[in-house]
N, C-alpha and C. Protein backbone atom coordinates (compact mmCIF):
# COMPACT_ATOMS: atom_id res chain seq x y z
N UNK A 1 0.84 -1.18 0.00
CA UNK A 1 0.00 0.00 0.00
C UNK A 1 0.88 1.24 0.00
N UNK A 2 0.71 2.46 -0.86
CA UNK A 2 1.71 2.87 -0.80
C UNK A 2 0.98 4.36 -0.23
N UNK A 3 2.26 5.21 0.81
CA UNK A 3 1.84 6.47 1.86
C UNK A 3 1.64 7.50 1.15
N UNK A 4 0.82 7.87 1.31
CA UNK A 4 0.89 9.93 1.14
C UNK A 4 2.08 10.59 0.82
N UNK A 5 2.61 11.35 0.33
CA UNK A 5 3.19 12.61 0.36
C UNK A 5 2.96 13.55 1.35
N UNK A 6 3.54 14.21 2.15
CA UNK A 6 3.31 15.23 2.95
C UNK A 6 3.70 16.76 1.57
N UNK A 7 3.01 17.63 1.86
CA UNK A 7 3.31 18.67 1.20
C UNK A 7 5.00 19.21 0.90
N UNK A 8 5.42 18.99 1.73
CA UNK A 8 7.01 19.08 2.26
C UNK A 8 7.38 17.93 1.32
N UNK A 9 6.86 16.84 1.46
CA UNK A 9 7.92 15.82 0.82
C UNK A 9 7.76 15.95 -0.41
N UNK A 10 6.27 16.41 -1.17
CA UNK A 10 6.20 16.57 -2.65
C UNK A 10 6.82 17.83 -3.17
N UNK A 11 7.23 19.05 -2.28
CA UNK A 11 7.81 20.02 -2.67
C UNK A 11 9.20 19.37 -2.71
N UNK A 12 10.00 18.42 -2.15
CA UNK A 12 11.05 18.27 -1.99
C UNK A 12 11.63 17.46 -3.46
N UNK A 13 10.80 16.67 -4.07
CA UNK A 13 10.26 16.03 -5.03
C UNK A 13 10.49 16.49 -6.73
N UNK A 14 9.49 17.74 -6.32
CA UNK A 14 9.71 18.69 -7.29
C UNK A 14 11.14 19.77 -7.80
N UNK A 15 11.78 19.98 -6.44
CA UNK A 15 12.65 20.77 -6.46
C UNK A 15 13.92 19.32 -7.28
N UNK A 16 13.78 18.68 -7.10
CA UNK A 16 14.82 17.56 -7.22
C UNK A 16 14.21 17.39 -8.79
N UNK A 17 13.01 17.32 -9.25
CA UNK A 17 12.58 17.27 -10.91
C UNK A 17 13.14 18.71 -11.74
N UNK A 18 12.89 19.31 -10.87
CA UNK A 18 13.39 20.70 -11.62
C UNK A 18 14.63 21.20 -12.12
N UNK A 19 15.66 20.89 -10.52
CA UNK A 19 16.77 20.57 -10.81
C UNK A 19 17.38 19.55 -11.76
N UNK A 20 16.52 18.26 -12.10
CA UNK A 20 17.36 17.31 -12.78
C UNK A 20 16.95 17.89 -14.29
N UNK A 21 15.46 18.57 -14.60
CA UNK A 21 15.22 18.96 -15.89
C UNK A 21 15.78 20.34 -16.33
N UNK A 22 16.80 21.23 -15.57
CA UNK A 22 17.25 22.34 -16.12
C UNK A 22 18.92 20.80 -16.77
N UNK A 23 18.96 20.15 -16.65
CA UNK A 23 20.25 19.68 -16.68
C UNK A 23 20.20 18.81 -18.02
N UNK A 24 18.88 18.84 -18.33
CA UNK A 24 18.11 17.77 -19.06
C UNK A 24 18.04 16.13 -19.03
N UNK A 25 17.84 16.18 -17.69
CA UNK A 25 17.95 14.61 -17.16
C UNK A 25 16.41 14.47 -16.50
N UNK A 26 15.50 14.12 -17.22
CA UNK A 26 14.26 14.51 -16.88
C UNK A 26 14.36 13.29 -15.53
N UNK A 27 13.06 13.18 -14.52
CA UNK A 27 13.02 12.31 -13.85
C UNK A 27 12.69 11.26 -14.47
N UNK A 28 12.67 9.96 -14.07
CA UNK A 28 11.95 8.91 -14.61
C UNK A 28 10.85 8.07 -13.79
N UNK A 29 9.58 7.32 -14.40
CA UNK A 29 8.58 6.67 -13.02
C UNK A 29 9.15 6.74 -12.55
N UNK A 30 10.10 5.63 -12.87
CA UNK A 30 10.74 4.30 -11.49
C UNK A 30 11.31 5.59 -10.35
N UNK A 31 12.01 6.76 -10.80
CA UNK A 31 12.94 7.83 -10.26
C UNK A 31 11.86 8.39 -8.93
N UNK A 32 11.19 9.02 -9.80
CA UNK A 32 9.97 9.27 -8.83
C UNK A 32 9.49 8.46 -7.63
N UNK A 33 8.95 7.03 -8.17
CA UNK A 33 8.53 6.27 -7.52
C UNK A 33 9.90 5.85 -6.03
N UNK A 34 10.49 6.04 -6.45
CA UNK A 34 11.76 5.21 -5.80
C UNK A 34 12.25 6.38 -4.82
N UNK A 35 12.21 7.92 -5.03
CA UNK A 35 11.94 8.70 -4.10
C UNK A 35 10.87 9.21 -3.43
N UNK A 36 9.59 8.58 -3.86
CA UNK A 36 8.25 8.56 -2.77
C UNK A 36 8.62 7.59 -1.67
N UNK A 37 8.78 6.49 -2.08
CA UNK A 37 9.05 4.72 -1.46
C UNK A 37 10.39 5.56 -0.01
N UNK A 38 10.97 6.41 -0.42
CA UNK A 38 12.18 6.39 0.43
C UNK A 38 11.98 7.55 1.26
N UNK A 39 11.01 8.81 0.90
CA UNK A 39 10.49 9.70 2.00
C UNK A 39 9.44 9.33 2.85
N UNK A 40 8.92 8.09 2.00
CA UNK A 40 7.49 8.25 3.26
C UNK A 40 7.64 6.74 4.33
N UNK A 41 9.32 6.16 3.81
CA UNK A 41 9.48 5.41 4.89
C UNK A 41 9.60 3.97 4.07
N UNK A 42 8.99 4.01 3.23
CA UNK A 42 8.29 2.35 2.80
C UNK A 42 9.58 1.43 2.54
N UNK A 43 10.98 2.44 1.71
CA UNK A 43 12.16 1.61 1.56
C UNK A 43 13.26 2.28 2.09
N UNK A 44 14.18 1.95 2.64
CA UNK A 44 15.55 2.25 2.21
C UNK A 44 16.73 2.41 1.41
N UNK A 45 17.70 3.35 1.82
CA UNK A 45 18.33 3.67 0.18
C UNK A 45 19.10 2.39 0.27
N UNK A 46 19.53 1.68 0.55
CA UNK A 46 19.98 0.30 0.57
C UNK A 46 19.02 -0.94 -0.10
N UNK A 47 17.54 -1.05 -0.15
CA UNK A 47 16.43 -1.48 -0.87
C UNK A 47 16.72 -0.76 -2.18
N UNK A 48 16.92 0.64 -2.15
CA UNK A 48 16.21 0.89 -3.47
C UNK A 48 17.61 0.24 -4.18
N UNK A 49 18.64 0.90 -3.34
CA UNK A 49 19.58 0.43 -4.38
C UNK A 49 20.22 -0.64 -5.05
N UNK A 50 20.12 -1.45 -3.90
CA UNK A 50 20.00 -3.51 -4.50
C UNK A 50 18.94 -3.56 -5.43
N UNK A 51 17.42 -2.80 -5.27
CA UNK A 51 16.54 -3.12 -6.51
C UNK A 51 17.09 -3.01 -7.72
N UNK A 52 17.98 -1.57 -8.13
CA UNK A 52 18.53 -1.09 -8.82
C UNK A 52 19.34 -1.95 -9.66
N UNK A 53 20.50 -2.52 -8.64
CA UNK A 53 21.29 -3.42 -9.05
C UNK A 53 21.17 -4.67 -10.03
N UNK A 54 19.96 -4.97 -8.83
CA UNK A 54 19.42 -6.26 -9.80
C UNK A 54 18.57 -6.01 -10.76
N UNK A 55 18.19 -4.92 -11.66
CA UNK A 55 17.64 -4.74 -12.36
C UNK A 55 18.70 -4.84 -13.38
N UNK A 56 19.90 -3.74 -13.25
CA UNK A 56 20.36 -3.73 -13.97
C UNK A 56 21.70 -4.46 -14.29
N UNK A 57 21.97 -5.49 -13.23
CA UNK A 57 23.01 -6.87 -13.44
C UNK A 57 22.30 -7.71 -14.09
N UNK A 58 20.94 -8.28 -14.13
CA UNK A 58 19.91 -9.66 -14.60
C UNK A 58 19.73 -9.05 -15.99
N UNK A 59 19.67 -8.06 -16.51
CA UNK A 59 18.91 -7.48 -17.92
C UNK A 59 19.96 -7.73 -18.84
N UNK A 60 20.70 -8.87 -19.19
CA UNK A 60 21.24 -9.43 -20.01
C UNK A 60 20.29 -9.92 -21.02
């Protein structure tokens, strides 16, 4: 089930999209998703980042 945003955390969100799109590195879902999952508690940056891993070690 996945938490809310607090106003704070979606401003925090945005500032981090904004920043990555003046650079032209737009966000991506998963990007997004993977910094909701890690403000509102649900993962750790250690979760997200083994997810990561194994996404992108297995995609042979």
């Amino acid at each position: 089930m996945s938490k809310s945003l607090t106003a704070e955390q979606q401003e925090m969100i945005n500032q981090v999209a904004a920043t990555m799109a003046i650079e032209n590195m737009p966000v991506t879902k998963q990007a997004y998703e993977n910094m909701r999952a890690y403000l509102t508690g649900e993962k750790t940056k250690k979760e997200i980042l083994d997810d990561i891993k194994v996404r992108y070690t297995n995609a042979r």
